[in-house]
C-alpha atoms as a PDB file:
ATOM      1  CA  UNK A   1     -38.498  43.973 -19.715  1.00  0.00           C
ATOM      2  CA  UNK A   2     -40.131  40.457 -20.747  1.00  0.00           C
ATOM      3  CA  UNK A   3     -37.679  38.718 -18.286  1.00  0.00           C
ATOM      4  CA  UNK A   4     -38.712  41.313 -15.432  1.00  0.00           C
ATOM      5  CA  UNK A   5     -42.083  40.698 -15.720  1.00  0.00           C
ATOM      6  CA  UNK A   6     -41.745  36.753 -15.793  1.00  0.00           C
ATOM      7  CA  UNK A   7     -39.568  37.059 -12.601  1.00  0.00           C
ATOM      8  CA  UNK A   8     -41.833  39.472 -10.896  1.00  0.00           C
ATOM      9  CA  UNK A   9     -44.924  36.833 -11.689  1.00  0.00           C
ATOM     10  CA  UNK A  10     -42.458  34.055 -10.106  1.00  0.00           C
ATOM     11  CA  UNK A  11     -42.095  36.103  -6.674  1.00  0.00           C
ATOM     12  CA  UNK A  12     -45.516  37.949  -6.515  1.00  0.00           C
ATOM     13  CA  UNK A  13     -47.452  34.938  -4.720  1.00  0.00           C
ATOM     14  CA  UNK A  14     -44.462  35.169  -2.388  1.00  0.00           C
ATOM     15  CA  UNK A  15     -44.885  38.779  -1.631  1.00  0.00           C
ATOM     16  CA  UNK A  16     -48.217  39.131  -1.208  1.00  0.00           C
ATOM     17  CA  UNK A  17     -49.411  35.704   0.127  1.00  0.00           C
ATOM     18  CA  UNK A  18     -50.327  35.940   4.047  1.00  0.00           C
ATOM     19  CA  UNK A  19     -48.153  33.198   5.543  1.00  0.00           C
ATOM     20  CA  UNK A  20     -49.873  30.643   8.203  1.00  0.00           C
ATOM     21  CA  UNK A  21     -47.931  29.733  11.200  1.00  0.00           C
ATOM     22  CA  UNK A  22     -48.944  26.268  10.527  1.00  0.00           C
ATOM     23  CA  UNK A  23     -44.854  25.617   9.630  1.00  0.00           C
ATOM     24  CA  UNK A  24     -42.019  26.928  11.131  1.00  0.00           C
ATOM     25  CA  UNK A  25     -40.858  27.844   7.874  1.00  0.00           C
ATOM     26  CA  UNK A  26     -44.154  29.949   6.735  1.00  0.00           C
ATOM     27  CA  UNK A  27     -43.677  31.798  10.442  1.00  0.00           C
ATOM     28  CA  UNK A  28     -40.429  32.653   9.527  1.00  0.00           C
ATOM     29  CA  UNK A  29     -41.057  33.802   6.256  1.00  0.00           C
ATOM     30  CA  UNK A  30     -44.004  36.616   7.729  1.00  0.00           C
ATOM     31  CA  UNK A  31     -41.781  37.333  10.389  1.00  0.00           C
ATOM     32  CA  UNK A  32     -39.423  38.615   8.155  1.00  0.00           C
ATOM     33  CA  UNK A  33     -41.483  39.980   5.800  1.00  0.00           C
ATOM     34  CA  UNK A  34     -43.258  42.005   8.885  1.00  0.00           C
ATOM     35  CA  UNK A  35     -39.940  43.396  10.012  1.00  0.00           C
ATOM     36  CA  UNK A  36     -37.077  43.856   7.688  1.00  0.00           C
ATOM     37  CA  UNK A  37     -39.336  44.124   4.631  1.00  0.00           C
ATOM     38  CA  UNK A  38     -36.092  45.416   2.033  1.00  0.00           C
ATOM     39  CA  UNK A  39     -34.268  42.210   3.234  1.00  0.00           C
ATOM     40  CA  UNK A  40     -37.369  40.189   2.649  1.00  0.00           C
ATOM     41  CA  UNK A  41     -37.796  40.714  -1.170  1.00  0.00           C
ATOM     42  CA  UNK A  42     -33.711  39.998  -2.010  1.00  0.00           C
ATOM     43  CA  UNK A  43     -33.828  37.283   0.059  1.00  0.00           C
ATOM     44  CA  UNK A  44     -37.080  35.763  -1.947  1.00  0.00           C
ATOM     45  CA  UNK A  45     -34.483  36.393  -5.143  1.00  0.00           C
ATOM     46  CA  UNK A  46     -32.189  33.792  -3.693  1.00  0.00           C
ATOM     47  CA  UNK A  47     -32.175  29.918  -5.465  1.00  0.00           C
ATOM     48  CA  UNK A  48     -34.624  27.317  -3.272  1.00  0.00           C
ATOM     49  CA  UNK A  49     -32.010  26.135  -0.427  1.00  0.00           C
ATOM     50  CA  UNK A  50     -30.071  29.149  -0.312  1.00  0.00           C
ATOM     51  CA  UNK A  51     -33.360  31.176   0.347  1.00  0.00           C
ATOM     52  CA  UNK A  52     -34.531  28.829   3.228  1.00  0.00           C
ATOM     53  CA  UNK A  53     -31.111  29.222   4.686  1.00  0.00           C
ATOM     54  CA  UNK A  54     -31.271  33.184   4.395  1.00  0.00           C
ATOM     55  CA  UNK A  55     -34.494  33.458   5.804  1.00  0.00           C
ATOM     56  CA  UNK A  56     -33.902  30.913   8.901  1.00  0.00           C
ATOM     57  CA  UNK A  57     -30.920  33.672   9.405  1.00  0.00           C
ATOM     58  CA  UNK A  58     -32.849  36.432   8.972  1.00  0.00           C
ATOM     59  CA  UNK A  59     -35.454  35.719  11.144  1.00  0.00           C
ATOM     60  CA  UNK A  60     -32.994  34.996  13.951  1.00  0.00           C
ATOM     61  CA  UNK A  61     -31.706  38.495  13.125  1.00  0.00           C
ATOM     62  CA  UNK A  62     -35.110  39.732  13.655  1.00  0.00           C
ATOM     63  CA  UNK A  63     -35.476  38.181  17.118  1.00  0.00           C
ATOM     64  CA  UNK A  64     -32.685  38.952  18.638  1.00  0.00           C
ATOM     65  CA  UNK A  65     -32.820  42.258  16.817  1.00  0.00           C
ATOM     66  CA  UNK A  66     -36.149  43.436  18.562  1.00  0.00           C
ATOM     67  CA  UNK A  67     -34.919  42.753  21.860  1.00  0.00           C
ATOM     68  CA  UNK A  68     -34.088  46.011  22.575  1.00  0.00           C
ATOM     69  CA  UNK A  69     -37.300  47.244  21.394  1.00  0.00           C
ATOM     70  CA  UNK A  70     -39.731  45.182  23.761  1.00  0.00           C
ATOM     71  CA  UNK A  71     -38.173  45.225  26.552  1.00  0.00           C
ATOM     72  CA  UNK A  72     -38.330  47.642  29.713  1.00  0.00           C
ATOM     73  CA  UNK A  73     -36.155  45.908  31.577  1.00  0.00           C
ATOM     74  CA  UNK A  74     -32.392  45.152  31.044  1.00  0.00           C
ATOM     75  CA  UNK A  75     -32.333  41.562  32.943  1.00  0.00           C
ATOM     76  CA  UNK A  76     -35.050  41.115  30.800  1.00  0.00           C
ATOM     77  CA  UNK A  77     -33.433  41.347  27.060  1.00  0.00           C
ATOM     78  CA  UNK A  78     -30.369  39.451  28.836  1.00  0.00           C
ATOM     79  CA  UNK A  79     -32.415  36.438  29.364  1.00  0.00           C
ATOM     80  CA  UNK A  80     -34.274  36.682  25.712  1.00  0.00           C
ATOM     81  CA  UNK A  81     -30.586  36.570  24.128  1.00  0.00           C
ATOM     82  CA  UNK A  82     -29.548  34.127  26.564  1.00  0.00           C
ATOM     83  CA  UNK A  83     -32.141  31.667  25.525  1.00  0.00           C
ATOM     84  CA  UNK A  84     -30.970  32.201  21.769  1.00  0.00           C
ATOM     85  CA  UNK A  85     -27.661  31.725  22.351  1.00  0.00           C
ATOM     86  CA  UNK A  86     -28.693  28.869  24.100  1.00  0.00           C
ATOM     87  CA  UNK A  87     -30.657  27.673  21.297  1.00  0.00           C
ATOM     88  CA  UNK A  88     -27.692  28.529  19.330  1.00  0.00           C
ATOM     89  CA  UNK A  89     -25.501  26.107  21.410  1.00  0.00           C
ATOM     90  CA  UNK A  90     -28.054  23.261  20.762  1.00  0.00           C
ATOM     91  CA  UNK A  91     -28.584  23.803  17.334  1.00  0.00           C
ATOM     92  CA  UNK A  92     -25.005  22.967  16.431  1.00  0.00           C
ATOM     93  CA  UNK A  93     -24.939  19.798  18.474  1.00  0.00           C
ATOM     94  CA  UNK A  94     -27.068  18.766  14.995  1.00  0.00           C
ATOM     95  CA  UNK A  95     -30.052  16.855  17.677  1.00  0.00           C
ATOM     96  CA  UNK A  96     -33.422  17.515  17.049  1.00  0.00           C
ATOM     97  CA  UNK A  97     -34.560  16.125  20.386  1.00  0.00           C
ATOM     98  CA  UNK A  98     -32.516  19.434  22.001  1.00  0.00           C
ATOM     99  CA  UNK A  99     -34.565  21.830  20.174  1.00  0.00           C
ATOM    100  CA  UNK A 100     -36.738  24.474  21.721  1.00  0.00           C
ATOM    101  CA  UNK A 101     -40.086  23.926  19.783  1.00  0.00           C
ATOM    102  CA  UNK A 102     -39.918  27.783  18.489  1.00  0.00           C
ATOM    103  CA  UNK A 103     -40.238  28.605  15.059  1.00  0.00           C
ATOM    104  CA  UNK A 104     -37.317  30.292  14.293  1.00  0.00           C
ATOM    105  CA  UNK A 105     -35.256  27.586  16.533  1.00  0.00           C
ATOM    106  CA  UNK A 106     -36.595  24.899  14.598  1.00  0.00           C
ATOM    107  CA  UNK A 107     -35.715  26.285  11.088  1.00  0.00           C
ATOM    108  CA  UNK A 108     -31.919  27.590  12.216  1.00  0.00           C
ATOM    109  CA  UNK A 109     -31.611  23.575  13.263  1.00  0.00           C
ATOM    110  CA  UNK A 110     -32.792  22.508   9.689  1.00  0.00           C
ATOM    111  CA  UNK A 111     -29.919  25.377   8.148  1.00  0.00           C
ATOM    112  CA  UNK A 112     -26.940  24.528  10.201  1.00  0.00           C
ATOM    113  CA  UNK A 113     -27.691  20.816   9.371  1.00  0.00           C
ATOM    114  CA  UNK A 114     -27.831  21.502   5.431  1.00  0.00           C
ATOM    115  CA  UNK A 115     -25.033  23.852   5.578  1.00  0.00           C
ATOM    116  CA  UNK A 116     -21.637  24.337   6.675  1.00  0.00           C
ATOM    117  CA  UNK A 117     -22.725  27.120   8.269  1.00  0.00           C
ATOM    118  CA  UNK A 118     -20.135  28.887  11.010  1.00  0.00           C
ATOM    119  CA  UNK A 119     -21.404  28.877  14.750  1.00  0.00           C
ATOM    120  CA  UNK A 120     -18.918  32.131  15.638  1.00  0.00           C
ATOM    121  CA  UNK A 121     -20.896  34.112  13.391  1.00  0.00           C
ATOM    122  CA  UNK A 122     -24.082  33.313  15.317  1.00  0.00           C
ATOM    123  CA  UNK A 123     -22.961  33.789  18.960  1.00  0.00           C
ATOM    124  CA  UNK A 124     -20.611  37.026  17.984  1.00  0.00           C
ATOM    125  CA  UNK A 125     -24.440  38.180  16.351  1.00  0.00           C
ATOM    126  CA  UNK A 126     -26.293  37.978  19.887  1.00  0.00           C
ATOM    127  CA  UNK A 127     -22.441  39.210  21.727  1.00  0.00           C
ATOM    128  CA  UNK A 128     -23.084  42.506  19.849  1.00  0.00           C
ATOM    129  CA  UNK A 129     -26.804  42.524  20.492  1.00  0.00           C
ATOM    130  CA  UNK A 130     -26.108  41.966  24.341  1.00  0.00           C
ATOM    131  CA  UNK A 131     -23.694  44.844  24.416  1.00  0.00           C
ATOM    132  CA  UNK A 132     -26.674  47.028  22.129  1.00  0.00           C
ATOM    133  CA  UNK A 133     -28.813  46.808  25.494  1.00  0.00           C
ATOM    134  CA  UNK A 134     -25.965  48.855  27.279  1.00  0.00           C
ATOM    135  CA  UNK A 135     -25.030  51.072  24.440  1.00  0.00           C
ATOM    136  CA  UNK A 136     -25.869  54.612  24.834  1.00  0.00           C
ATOM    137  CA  UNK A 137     -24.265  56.377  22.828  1.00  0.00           C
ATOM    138  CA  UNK A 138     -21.892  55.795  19.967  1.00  0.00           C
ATOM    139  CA  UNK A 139     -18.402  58.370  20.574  1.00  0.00           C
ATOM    140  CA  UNK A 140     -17.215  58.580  16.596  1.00  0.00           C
ATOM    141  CA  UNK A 141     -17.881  57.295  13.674  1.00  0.00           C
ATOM    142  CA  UNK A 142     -15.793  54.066  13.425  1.00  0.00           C
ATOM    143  CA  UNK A 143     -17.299  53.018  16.535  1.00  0.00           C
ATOM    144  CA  UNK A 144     -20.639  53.106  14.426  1.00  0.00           C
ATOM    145  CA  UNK A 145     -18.739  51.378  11.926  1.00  0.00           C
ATOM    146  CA  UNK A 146     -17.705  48.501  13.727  1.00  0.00           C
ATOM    147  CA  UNK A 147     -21.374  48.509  15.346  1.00  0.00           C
ATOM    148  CA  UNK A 148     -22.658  47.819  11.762  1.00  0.00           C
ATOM    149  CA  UNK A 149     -19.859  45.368  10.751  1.00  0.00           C
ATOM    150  CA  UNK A 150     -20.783  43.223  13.904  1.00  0.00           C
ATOM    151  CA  UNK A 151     -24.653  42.929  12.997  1.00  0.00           C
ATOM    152  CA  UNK A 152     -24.808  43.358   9.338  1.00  0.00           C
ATOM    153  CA  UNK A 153     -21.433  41.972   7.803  1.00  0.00           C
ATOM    154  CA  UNK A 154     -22.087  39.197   9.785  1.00  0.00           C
ATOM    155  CA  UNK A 155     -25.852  38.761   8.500  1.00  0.00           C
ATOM    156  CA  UNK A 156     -23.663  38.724   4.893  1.00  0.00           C
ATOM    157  CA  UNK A 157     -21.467  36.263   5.684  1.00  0.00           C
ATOM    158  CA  UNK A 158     -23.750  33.644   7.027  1.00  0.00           C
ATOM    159  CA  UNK A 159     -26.000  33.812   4.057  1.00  0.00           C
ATOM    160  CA  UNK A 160     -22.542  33.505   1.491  1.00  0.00           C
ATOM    161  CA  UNK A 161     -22.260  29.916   3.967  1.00  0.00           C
ATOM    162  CA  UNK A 162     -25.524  29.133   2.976  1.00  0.00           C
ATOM    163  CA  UNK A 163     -25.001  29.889  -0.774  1.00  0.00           C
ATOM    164  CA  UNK A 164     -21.928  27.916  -0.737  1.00  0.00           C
ATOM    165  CA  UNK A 165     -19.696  30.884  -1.439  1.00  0.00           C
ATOM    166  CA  UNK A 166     -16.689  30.850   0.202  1.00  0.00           C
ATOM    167  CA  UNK A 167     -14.304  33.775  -1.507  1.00  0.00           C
ATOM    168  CA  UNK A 168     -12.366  36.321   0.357  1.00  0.00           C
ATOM    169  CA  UNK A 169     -13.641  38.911  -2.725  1.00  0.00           C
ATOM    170  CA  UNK A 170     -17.012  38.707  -2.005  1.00  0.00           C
ATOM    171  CA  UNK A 171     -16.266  38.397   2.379  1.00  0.00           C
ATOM    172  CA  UNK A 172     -14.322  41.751   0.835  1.00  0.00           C
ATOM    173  CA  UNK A 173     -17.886  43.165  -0.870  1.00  0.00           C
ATOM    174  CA  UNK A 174     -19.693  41.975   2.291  1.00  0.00           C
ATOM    175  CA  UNK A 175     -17.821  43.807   5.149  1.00  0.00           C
ATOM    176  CA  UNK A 176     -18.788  46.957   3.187  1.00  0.00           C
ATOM    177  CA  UNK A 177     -21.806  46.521   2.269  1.00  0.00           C
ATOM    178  CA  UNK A 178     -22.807  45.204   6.021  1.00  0.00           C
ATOM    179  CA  UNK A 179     -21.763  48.732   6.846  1.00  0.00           C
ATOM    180  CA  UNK A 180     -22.840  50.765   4.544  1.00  0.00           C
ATOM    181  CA  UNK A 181     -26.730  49.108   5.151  1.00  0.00           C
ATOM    182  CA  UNK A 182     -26.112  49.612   8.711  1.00  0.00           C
ATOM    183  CA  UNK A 183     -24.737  53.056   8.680  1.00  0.00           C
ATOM    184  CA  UNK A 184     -27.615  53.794   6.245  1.00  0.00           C
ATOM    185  CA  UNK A 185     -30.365  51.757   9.348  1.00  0.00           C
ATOM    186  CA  UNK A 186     -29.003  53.880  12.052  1.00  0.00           C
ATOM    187  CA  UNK A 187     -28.974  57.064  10.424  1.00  0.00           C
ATOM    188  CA  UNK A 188     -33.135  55.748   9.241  1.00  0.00           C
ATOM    189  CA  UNK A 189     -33.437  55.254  12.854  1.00  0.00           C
ATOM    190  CA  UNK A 190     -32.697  58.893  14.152  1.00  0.00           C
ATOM    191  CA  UNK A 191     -36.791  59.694  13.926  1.00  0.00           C
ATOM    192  CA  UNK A 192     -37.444  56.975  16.197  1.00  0.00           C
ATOM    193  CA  UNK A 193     -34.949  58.192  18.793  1.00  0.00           C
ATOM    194  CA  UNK A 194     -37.104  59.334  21.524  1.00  0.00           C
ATOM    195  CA  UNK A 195     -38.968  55.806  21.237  1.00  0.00           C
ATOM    196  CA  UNK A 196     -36.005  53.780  21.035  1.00  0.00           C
ATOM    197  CA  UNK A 197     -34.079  56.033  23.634  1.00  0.00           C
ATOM    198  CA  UNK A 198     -30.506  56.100  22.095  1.00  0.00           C
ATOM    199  CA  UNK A 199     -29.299  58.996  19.621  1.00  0.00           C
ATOM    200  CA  UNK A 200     -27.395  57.131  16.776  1.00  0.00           C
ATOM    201  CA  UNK A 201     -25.688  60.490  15.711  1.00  0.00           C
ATOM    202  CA  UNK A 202     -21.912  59.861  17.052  1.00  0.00           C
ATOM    203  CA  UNK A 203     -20.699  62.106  20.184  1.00  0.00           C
ATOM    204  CA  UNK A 204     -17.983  63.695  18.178  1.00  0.00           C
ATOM    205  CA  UNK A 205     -19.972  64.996  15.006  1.00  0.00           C
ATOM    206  CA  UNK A 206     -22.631  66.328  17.412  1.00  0.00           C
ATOM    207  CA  UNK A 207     -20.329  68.619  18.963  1.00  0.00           C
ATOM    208  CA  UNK A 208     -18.157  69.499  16.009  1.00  0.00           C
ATOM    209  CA  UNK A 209     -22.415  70.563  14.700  1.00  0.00           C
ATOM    210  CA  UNK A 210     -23.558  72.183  17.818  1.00  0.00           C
ATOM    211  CA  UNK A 211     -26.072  70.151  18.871  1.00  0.00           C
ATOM    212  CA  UNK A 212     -27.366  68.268  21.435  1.00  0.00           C
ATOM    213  CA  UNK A 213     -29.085  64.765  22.311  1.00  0.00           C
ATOM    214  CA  UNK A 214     -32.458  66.776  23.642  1.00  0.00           C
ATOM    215  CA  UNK A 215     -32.568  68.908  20.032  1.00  0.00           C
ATOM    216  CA  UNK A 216     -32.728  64.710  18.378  1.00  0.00           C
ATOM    217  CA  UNK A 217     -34.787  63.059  21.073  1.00  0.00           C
ATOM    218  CA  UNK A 218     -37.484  66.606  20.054  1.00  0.00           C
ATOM    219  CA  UNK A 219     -37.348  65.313  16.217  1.00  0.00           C
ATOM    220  CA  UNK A 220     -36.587  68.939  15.029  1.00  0.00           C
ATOM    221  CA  UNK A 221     -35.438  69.016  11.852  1.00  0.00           C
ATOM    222  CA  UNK A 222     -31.953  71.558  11.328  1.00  0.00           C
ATOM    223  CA  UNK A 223     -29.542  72.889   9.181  1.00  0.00           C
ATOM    224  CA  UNK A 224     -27.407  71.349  11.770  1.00  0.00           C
ATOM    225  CA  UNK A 225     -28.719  67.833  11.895  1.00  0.00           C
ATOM    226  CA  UNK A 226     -28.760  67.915   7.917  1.00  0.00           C
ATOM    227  CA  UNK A 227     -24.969  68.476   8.396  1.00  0.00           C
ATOM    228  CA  UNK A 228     -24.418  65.977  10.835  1.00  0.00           C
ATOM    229  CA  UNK A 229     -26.484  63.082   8.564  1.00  0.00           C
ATOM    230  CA  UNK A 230     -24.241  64.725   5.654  1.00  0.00           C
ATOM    231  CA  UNK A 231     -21.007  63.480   7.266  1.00  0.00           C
ATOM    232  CA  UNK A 232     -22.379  59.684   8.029  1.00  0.00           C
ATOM    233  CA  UNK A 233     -24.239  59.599   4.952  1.00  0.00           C
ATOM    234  CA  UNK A 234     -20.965  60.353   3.168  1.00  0.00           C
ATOM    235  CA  UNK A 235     -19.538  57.352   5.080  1.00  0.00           C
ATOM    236  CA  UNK A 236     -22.041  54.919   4.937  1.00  0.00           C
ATOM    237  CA  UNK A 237     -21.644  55.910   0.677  1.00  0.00           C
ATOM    238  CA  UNK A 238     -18.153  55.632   0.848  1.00  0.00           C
ATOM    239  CA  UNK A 239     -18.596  51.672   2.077  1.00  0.00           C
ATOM    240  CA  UNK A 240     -21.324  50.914  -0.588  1.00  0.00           C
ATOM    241  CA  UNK A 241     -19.334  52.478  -3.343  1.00  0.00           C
ATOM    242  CA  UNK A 242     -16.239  50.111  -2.637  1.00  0.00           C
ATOM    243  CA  UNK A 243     -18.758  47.112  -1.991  1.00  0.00           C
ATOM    244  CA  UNK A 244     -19.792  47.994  -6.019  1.00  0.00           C
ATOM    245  CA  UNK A 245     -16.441  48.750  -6.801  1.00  0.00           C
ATOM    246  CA  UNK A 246     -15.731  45.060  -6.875  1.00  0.00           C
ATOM    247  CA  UNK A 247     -18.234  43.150  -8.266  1.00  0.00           C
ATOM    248  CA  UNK A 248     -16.175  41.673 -11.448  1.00  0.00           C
ATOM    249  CA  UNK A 249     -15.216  38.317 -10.264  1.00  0.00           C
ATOM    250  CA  UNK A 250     -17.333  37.003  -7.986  1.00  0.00           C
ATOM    251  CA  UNK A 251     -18.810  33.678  -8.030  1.00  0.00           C
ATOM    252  CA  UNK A 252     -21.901  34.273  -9.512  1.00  0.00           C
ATOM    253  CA  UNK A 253     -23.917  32.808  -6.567  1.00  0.00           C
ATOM    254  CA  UNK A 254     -23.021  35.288  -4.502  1.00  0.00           C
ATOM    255  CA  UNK A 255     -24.668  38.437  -6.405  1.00  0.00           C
ATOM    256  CA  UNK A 256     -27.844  38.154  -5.490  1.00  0.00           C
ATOM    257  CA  UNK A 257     -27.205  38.120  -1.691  1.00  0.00           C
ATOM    258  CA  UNK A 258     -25.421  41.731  -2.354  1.00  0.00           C
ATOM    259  CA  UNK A 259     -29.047  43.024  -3.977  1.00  0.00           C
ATOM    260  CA  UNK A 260     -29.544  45.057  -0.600  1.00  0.00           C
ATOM    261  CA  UNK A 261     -26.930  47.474  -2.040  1.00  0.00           C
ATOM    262  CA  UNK A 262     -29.473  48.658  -4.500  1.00  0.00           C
ATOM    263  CA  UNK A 263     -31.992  50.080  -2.148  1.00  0.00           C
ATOM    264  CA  UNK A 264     -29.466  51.445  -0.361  1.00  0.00           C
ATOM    265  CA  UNK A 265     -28.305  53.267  -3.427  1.00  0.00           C
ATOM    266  CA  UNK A 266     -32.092  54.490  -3.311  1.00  0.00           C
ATOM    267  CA  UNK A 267     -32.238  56.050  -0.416  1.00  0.00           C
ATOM    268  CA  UNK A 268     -28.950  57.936  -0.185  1.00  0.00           C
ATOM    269  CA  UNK A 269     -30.083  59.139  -3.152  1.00  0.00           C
ATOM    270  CA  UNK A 270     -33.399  60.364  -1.979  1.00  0.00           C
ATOM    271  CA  UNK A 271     -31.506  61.358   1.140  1.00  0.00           C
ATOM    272  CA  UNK A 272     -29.399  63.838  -1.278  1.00  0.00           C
ATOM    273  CA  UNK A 273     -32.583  65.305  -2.858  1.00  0.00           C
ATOM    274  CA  UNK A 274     -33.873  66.349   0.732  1.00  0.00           C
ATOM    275  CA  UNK A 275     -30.463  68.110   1.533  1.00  0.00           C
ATOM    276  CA  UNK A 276     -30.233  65.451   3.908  1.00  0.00           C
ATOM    277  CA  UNK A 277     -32.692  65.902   5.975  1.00  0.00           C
ATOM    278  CA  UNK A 278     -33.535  62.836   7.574  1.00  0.00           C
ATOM    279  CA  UNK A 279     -36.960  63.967   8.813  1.00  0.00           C
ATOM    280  CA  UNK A 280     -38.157  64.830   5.625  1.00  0.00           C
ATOM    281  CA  UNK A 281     -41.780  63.448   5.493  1.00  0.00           C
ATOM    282  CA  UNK A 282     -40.883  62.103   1.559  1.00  0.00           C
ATOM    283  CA  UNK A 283     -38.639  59.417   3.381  1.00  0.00           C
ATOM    284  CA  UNK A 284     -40.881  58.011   5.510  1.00  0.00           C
ATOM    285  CA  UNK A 285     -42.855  57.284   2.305  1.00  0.00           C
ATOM    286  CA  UNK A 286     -42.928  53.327   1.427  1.00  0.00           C
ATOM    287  CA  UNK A 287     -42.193  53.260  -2.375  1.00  0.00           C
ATOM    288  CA  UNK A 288     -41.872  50.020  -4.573  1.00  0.00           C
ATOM    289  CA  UNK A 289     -40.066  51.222  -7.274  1.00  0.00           C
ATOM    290  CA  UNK A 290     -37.284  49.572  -6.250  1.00  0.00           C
ATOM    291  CA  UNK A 291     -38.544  46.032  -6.799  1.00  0.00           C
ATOM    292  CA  UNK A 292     -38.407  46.034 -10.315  1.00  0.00           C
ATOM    293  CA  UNK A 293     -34.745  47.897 -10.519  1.00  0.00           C
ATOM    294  CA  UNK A 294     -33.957  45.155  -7.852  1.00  0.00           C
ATOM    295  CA  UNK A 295     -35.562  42.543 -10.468  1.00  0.00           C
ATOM    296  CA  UNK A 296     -33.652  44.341 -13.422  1.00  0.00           C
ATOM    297  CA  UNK A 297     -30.080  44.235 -11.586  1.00  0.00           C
ATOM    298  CA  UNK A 298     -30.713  40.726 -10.706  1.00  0.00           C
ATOM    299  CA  UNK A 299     -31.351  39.351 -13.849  1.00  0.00           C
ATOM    300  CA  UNK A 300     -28.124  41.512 -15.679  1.00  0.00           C
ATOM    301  CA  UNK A 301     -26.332  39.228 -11.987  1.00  0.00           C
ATOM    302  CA  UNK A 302     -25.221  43.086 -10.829  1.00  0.00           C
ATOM    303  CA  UNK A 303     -26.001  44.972  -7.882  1.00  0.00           C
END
């Protein structure tokens, strides 16, 4: 309890200080923290370097993430992701002088020239993004799988680089966590449907349920659509369970990037309590009573 407490005074500044955007690094630390909150707090877990790294990756996820949000335009989210994987491109030619003067541009250029960091990772990461912009629909649920292992996984593997963990165990834990977080993001994204215009429930398990795109896009809650989030939430626990299943011998660097997996755990669990209804009001709640479990798991180097 006394070790919680001592590592929850080390990160509090962290959490609740209101970054400038004096530094590229401080703008990339509130972006994150403004938009993948969960993510935020591991990553502040991380040791000095590797944390820099992860949130220099993070915040690119962010960007190129968003796209789809702010844009009404196809051409237009085309030419945002062009321009990162443009910056991309110039980042790994390690010269400063090539830099766009953006934030989040600046800080990738500082982490791909203190780590070994791989460049496929980053362009497959705004390949799969491009292709999101198109995406209307998803037909099963190992095309939802392989949506997740193309922008999560990959998020996972890139911060192992920048930990200096290269082991094909904890690549293993990765791929599975990757998609059990973004099973569990898509199926946290189904109340947001009508705004984001794209139904995340697969084409298959929406017919084998009896229910159409229209009844989602209303945000009615149904026995139906508690069945339907039954089957993927099954899935996405399925993934995580493996991901915990093996995490004896790992290098012990490479825990704390896998923290995620305890909120996760969270909300499935809540999810179960609801009888899986997604639209219960309960989990749109925020709750912090996962940061000290997070802190607790941390410290024992579990997750």
């Amino acid at each position: 309890m006394f070790a919680v407490r001592r590592v929850t005074q080390k990160i509090r500044p962290l959490i609740y200080y209101s970054y400038s955007t004096n530094t590229s690094a401080d703008y990339c630390l509130d972006l994150v923290k403004k938009f993948d909150y969960e993510n935020f707090i591991t990553t502040l877990l991380l040791k000095n370097t590797s944390r820099s790294t992860a949130i220099a990756i993070r915040s690119f996820n962010v960007e190129i993430a968003r796209v789809a949000e702010q844009i009404s335009q196809q051409s237009t989210g085309q030419a945002r992701l062009q321009f990162w994987n443009d910056t991309i491109e110039k980042c790994f030619t390690k010269d400063f002088n090539k830099i766009p003067q953006h934030p989040v541009a600046m800080e990738l250029y500082k982490a791909v020239t203190r780590t070994n960091l791989t460049k496929r990772y980053f362009t497959n990461l705004i390949k799969y993004r491009y292709e999101h912009l198109t995406l209307t629909h998803f037909r099963n649920l190992e095309e939802m799988e392989k949506y997740a292992e193309n922008t999560v996984s990959i998020i996972y593997y890139l911060i192992l680089e920048g930990c200096g963990v290269k082991n094909v165990r904890a690549d293993h834990v990765a791929s599975h966590l990757g998609k059990a977080q973004g099973i569990t993001n898509l199926l946290r994204s189904i109340g947001l449907a009508r705004h984001l215009n794209f139904v995340p429930i697969p084409q298959d398990i929406l017919l084998k349920n009896v229910l159409s795109e229209e009844d989602i896009l209303k945000g009615r809650s149904s026995s139906k659509l508690n069945d339907c989030t039954f089957e993927i939430a099954t899935r996405a626990y399925q993934h995580l369970s493996k991901a915990r299943s093996l995490s004896d011998n790992l290098p012990k660097n490479s825990t704390s990037v896998f923290l995620p997996a305890v909120i996760i755990r969270e909300f499935l669990e809540k999810l179960q309590v609801v009888d899986y209804n997604i639209l219960h009001p309960s989990l749109k709640q925020k709750s912090f009573f996962w940061i000290p479990k997070l802190m607790y798991y941390n410290l024992r180097n579990k997750y």
